[in-house]
Protein backbone atom coordinates (compact mmCIF):
# COMPACT_ATOMS: atom_id res chain seq x y z
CA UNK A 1 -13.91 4.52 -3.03
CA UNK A 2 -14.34 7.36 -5.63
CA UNK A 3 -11.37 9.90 -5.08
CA UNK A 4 -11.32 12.44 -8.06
CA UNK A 5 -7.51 13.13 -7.40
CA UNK A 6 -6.49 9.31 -7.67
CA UNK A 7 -8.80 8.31 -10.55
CA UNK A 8 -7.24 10.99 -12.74
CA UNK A 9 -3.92 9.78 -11.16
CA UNK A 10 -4.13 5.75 -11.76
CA UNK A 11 -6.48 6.48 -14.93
CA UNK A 12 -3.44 8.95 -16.55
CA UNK A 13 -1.16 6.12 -17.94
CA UNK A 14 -3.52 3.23 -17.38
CA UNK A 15 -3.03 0.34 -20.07
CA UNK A 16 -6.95 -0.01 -20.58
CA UNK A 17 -9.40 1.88 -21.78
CA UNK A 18 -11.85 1.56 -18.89
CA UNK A 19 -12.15 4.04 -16.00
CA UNK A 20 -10.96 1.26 -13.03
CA UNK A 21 -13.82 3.24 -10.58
CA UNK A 22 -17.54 2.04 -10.27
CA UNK A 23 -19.86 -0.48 -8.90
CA UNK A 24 -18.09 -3.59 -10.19
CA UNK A 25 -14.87 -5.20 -9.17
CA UNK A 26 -12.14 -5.49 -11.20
CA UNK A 27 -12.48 -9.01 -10.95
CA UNK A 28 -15.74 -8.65 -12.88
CA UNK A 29 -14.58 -6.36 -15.51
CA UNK A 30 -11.79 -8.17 -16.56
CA UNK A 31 -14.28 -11.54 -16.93
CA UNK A 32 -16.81 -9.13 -19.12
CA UNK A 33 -14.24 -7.23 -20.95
CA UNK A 34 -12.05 -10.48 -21.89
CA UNK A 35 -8.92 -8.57 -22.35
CA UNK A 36 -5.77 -10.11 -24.28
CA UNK A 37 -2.68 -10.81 -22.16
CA UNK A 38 -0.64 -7.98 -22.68
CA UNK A 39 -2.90 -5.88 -21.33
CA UNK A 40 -3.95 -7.70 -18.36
CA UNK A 41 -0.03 -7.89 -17.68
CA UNK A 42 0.63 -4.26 -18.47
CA UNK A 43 -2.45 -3.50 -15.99
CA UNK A 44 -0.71 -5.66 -13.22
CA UNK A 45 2.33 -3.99 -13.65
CA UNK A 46 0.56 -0.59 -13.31
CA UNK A 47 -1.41 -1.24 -9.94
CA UNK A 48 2.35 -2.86 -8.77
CA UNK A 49 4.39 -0.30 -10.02
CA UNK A 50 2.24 2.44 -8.10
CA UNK A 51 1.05 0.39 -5.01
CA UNK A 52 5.06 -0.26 -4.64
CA UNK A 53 5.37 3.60 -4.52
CA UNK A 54 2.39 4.55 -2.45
CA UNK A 55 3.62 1.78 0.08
CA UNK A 56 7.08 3.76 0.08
CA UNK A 57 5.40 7.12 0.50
CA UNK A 58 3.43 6.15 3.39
CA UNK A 59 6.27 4.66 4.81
CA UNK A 60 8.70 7.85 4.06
CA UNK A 61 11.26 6.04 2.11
CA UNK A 62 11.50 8.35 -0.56
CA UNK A 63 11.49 11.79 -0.08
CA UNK A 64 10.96 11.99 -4.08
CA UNK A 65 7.53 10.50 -3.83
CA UNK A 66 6.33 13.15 -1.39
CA UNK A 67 6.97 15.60 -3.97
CA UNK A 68 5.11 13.57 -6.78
CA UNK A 69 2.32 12.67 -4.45
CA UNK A 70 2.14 16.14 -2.71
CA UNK A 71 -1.29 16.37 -4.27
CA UNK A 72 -2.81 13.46 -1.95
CA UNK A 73 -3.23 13.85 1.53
CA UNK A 74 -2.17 10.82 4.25
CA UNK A 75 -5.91 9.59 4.23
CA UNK A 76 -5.68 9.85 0.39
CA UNK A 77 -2.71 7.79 0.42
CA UNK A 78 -3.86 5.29 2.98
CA UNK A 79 -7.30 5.08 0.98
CA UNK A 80 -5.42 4.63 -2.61
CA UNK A 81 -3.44 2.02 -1.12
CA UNK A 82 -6.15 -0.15 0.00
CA UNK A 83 -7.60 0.48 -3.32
CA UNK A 84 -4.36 -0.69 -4.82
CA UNK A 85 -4.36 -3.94 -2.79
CA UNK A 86 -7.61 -4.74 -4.23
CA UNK A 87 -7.44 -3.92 -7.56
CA UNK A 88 -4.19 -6.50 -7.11
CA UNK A 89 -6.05 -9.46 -5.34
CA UNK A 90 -8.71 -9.08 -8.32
CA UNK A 91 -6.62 -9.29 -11.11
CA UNK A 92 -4.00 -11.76 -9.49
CA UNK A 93 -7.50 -14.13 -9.14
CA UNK A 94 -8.08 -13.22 -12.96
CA UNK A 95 -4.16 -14.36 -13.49
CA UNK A 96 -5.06 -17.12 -11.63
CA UNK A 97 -8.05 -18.37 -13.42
CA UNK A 98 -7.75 -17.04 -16.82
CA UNK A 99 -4.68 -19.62 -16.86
């Protein structure tokens, strides 16, 4: 998924310094880029933190978020979502194995 909206979104306040978007999985890029703990933490915390309020939006449990998230539409939401989930199954199996 390649969504010009959410990668400047997610990308904004992201903890690394790699765009998340592209042909490999997170999974992957974590293994390759080897980064220190902190950072792999801080990076769960972002895809949690905004998955958490993406999942809320969708759901319309905030009417806060649909102000801050005005700029995506329901698809966009639906699609970042997913994208969330799997950026959080890869680095959860990173978590996982790095340990």
């Amino acid at each position: 998924m390649k969504n010009d909206k959410i990668d400047h979104h997610f990308n904004e306040f992201s903890p690394v310094d790699f765009n998340i978007f592209g042909d490999t999985s997170l999974y992957q890029r974590l293994v390759s880029e080897n980064l220190p703990a902190e950072k792999i933490a801080a990076l769960h915390n972002h895809i949690t933190v905004i998955k958490d309020q993406i999942q809320s939006l969708i759901n319309q449990e905030d009417e806060q978020l649909t102000t801050v998230y005005g700029f995506l539409t329901l698809n966009e939401q639906e699609d970042y979502l997913a994208f969330l989930v799997s950026l959080d199954e890869d680095i959860k199996k990173y978590i996982l194995i790095a340990s």
